[in-house]
Protein backbone atom coordinates (compact mmCIF):
# COMPACT_ATOMS: atom_id res chain seq x y z
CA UNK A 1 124.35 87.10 86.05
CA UNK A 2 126.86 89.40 88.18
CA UNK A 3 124.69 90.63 91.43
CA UNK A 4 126.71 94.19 90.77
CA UNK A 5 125.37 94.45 87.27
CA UNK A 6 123.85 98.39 87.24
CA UNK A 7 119.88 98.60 87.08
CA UNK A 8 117.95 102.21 87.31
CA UNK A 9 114.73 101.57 89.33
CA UNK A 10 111.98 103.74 88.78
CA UNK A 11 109.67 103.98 91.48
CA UNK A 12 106.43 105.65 89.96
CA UNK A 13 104.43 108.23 92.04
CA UNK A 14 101.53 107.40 92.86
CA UNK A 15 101.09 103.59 93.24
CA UNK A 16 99.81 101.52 95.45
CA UNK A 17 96.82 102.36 98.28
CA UNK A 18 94.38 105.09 97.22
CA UNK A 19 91.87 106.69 99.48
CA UNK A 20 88.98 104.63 98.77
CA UNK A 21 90.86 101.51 99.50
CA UNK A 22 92.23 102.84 102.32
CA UNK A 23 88.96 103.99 103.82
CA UNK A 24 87.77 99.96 103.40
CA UNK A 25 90.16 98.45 105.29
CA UNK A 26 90.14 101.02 107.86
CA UNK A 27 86.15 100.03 108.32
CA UNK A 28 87.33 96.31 108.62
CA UNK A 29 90.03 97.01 111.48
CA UNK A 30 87.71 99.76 113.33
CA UNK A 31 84.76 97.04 113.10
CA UNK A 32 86.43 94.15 114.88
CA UNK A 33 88.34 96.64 117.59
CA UNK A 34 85.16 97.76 118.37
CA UNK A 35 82.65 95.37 118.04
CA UNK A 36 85.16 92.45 118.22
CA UNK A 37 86.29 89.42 116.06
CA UNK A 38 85.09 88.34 113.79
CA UNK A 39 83.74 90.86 111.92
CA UNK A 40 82.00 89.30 108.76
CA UNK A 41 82.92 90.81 105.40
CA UNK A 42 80.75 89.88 101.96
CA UNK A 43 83.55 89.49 99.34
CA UNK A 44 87.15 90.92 99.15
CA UNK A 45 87.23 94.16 100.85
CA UNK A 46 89.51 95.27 97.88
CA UNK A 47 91.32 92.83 95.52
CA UNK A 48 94.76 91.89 97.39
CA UNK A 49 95.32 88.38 99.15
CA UNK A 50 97.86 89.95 101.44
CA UNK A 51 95.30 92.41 102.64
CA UNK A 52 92.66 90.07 102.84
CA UNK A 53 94.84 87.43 104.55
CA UNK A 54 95.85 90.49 107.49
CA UNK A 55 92.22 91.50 107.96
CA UNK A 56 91.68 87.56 108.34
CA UNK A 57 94.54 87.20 111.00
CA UNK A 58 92.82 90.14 112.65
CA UNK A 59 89.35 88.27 112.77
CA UNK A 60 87.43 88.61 109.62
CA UNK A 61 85.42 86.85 108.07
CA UNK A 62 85.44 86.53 104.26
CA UNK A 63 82.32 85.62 102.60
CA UNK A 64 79.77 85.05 99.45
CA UNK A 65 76.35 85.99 100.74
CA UNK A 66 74.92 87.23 103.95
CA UNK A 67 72.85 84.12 104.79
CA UNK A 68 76.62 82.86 105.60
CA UNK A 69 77.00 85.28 108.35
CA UNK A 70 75.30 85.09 111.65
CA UNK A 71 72.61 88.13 112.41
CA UNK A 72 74.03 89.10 115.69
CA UNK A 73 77.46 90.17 114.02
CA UNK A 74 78.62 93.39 112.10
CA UNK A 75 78.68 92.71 108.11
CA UNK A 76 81.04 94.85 105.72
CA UNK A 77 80.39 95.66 102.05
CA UNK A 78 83.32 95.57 99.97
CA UNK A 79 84.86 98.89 98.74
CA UNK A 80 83.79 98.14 95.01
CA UNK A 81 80.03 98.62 95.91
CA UNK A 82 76.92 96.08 96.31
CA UNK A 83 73.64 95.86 94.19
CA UNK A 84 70.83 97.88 96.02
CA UNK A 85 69.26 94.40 96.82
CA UNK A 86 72.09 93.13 99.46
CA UNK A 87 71.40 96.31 101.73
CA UNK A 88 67.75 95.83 101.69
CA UNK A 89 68.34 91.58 102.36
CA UNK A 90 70.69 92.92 105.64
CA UNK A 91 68.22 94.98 106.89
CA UNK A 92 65.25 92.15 106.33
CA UNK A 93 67.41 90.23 108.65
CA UNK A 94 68.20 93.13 110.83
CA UNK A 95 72.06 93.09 110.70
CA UNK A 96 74.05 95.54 111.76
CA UNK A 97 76.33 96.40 108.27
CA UNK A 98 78.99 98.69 107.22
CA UNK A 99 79.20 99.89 103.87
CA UNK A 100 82.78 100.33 102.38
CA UNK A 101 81.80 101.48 98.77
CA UNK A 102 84.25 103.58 97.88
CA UNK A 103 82.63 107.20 97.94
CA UNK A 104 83.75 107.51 93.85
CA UNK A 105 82.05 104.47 92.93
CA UNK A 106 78.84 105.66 95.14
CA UNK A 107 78.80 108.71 92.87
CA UNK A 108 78.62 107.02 89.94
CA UNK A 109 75.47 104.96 91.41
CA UNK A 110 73.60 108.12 92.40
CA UNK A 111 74.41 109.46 88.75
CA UNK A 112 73.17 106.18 87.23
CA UNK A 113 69.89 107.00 89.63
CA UNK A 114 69.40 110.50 88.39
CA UNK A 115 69.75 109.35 84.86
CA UNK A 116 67.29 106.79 85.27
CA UNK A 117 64.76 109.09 87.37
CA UNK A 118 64.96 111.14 84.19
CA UNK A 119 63.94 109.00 82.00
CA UNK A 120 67.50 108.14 79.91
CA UNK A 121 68.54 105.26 78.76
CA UNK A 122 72.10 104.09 80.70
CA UNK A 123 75.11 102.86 79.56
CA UNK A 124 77.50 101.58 81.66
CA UNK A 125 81.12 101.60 80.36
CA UNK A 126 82.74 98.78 82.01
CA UNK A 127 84.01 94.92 82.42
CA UNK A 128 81.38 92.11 82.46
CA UNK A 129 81.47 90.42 85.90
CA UNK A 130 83.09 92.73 87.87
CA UNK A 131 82.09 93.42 91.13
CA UNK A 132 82.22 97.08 91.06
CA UNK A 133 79.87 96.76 87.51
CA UNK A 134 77.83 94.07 89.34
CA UNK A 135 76.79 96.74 91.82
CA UNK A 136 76.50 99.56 89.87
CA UNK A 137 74.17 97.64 87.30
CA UNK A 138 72.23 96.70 90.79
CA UNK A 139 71.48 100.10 91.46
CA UNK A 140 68.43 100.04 89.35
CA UNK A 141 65.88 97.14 87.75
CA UNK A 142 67.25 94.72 85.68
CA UNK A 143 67.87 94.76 82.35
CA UNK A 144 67.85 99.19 82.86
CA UNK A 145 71.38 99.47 82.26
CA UNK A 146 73.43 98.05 79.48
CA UNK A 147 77.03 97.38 79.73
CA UNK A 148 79.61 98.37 76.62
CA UNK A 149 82.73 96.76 77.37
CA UNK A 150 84.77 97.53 73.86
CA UNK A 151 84.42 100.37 71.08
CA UNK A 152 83.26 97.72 68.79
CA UNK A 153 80.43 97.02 70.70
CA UNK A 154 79.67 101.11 71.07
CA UNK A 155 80.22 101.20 66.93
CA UNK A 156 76.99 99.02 66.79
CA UNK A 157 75.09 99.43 70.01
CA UNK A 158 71.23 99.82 68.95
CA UNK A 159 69.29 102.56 71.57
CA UNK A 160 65.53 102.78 71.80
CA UNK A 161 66.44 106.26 71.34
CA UNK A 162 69.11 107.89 70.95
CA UNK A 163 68.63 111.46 71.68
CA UNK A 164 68.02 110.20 74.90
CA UNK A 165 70.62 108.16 76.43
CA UNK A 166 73.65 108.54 78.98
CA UNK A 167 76.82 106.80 80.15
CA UNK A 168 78.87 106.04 83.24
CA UNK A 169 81.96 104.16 83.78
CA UNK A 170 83.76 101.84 86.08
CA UNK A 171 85.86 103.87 88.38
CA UNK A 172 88.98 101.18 87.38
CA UNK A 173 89.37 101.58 83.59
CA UNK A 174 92.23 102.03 81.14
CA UNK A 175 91.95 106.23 80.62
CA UNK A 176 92.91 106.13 76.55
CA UNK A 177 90.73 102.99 76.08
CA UNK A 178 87.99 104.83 77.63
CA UNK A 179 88.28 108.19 75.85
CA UNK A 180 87.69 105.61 72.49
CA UNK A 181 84.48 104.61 73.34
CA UNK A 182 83.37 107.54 74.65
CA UNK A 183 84.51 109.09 70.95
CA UNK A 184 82.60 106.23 69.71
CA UNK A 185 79.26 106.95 71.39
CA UNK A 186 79.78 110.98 71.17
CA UNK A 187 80.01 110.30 67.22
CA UNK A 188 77.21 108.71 67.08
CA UNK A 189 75.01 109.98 69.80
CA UNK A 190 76.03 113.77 69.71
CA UNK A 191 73.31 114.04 72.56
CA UNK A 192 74.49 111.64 75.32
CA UNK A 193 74.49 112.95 78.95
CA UNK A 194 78.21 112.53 80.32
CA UNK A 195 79.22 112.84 83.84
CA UNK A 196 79.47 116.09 85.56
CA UNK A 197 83.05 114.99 86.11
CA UNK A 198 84.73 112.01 84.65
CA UNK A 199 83.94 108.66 86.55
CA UNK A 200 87.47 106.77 86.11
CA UNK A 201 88.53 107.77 89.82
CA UNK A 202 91.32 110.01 90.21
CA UNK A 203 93.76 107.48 91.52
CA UNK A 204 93.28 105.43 88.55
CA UNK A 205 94.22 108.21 86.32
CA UNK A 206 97.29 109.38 88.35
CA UNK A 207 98.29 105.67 88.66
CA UNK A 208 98.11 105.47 84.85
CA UNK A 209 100.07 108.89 84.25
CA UNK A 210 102.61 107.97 86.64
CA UNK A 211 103.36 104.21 84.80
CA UNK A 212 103.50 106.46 81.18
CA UNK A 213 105.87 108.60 82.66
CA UNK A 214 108.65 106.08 83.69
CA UNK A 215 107.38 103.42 81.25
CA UNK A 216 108.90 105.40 78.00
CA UNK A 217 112.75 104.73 79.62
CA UNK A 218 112.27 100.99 80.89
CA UNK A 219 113.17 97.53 79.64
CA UNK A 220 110.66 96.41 81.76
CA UNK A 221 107.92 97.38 84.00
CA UNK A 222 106.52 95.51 87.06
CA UNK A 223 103.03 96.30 88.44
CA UNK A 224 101.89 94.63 91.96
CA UNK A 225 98.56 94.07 91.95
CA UNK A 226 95.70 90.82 92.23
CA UNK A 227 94.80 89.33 89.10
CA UNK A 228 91.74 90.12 90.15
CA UNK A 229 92.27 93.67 89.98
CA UNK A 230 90.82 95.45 87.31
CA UNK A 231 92.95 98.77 87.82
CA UNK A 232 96.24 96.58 88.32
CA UNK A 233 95.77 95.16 84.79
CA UNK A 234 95.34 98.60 83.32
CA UNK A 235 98.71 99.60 84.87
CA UNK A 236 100.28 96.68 82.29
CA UNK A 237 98.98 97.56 79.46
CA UNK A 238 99.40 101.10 80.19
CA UNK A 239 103.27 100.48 80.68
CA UNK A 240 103.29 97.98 77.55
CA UNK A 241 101.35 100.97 75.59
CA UNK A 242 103.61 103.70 76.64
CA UNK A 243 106.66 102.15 75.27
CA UNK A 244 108.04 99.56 77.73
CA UNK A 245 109.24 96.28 76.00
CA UNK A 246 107.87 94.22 78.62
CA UNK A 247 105.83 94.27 81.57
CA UNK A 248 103.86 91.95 83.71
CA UNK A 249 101.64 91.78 86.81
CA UNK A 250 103.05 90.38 90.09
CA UNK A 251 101.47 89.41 93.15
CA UNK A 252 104.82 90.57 95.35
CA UNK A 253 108.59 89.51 95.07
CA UNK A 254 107.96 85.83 95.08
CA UNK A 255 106.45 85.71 91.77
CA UNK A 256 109.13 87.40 89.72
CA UNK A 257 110.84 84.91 87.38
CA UNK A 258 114.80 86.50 87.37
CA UNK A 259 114.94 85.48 83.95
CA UNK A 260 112.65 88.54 82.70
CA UNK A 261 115.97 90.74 83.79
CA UNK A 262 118.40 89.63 81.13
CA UNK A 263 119.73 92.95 79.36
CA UNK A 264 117.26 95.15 81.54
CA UNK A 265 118.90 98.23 82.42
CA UNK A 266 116.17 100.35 83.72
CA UNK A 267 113.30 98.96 85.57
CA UNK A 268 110.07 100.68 86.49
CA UNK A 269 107.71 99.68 89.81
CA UNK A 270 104.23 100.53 90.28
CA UNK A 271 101.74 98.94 92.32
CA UNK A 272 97.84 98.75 91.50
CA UNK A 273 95.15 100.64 94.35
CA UNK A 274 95.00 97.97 96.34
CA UNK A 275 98.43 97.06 97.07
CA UNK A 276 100.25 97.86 99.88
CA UNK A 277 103.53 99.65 99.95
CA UNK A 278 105.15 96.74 102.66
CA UNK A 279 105.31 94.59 99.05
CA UNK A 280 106.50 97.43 96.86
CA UNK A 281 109.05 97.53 99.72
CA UNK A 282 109.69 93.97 99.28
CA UNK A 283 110.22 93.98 95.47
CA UNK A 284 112.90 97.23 96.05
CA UNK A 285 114.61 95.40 97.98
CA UNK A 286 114.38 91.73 96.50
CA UNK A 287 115.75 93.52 93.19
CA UNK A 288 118.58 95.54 94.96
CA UNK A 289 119.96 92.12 96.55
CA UNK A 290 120.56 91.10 93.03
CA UNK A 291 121.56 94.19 90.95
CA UNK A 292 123.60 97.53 92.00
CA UNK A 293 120.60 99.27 92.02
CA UNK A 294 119.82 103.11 91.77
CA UNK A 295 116.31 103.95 92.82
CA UNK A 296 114.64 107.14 91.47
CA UNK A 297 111.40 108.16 92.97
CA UNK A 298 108.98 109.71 90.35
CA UNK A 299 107.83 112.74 90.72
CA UNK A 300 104.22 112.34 89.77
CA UNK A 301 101.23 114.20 91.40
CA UNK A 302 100.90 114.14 95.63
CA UNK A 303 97.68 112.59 96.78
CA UNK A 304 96.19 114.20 98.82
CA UNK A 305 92.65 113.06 99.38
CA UNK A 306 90.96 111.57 102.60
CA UNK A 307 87.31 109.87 102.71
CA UNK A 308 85.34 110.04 106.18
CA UNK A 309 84.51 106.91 107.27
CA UNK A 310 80.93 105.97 108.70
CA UNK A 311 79.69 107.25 111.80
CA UNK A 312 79.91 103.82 113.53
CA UNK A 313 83.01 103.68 113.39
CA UNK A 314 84.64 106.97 113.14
């Protein structure tokens, strides 16, 4: 393949870091320069090995459960939220922790409260194993929320009754697959609460407008992002959905198999909420080495948003 064969790259706007992830790893790096390494952290802060692996070089300390850390040293919560019971476990053992929920997902746990304290019936729109639905489903006693994960599954869910039910979502979901379910339970249960506003974050849904945009004029579409991340994945089959003939997830440049190129002559970029822009970076230029390539920044929305982070560390 000629290295000066012409490629458009479309770079869509916004990708990559949002303001909740942002916030996390912020909490991570504050925590150890103030407190000093290592700074224990229960799961991924957010769902990227190359973040993970900097915070590690830094001095934290990835782990399951918080009988692995030692009680005299700060403990972070992961940005995709915690059942109610690890807070309560961290203050039985009197450690000193940092919550790094993202703010969006907290809202949709004090929602699932309310809806709970009065008296409705929850469902929880979401994906089965998930951290972030892991901790939202903690919020309250088990078995009090039940998780719909497909509209087939809303066509035939069975309420105790249903003038009296609710739902909330994961903050990480496919928009258009959403809006189906939703349809699905509204049909059926003209009466269910919804949120005040919609729970898929707002950086999910601009990430997702931004990949339709460029996706409609690309041979093929390439999303960084974990496996692992459930808002990476929707980028995919968002692109695949909006009309691009191919598209896959990548972990950064390294994992791009040249071969996926043949008669590509416009190629569209995007990068999942947890991904950094030093890989995006990376990709640009890994495809530009190969390709005369003309790069065309989208023109999607400006984010804009900042969360505050917690007092101990602000």
């Amino acid at each position: 393949m000629s290295s000066a064969q012409p490629l458009k790259v479309y770079l869509a706007t916004p990708r990559g870091f949002c303001a909740g992830v942002d916030r996390a790893i912020q909490i991570v790096e504050r925590a150890i320069e103030r407190y000093g390494a290592p700074v224990y952290v229960r799961h991924e802060i957010v769902h990227n090995k190359h973040v993970v692996d900097r915070l590690k070089g830094l001095g934290a300390v990835f782990v399951k459960e918080l009988d692995q850390c030692p009680p005299d040293r700060p403990v972070v919560f992961s940005a995709h939220g915690v059942p109610k019971s690890v807070p309560a476990d961290a203050q039985n053992r009197q450690m000193f922790y940092l919550d790094a929920t993202c703010p969006l997902v907290s809202k949709v746990h004090v929602e699932a409260e309310r809806h709970h304290n009065e008296g409705r019936e929850i469902i929880l729109i979401g994906h089965a194993g998930h951290p972030e639905v892991i901790g939202t489903m903690g919020q309250l006693p088990e078995g009090v929320v039940k998780l719909i994960e497909t509209v087939e599954q809303a066509r035939v869910f069975d309420p105790v009754d249903p003038d009296n039910l609710a739902f909330v979502t994961q903050t990480t979901l496919s928009v258009d697959d959403t809006a189906e379910i939703v349809g699905a339970l509204q049909a059926r249960f003209p009466n269910i609460a919804v949120p005040h506003k919609e729970d898929i974050c707002y950086a999910t849904t601009n990430r997702q407008d931004a990949v339709k945009q460029v996706s409609a004029d690309c041979d093929l579409v390439l999303v960084i992002g974990s496996a692992k991340s459930s808002n990476s994945q929707r980028l995919v089959e968002v692109a695949l959905r909006a009309g691009a003939r191919a598209a896959y997830l990548v972990d950064d440049a390294s994992f791009v198999d040249w071969t996926w190129f043949e008669n590509v002559r416009a190629l569209g970029i995007s990068a999942g909420a947890s991904a950094p822009e030093n890989l995006i970076e990376g990709l640009v230029a890994a495809v530009a080495a190969r390709f005369d390539a003309e790069v065309i920044e989208g023109n999607g929305v400006r984010e804009t948003v900042t969360f505050k982070l917690p007092k101990a560390v602000a």
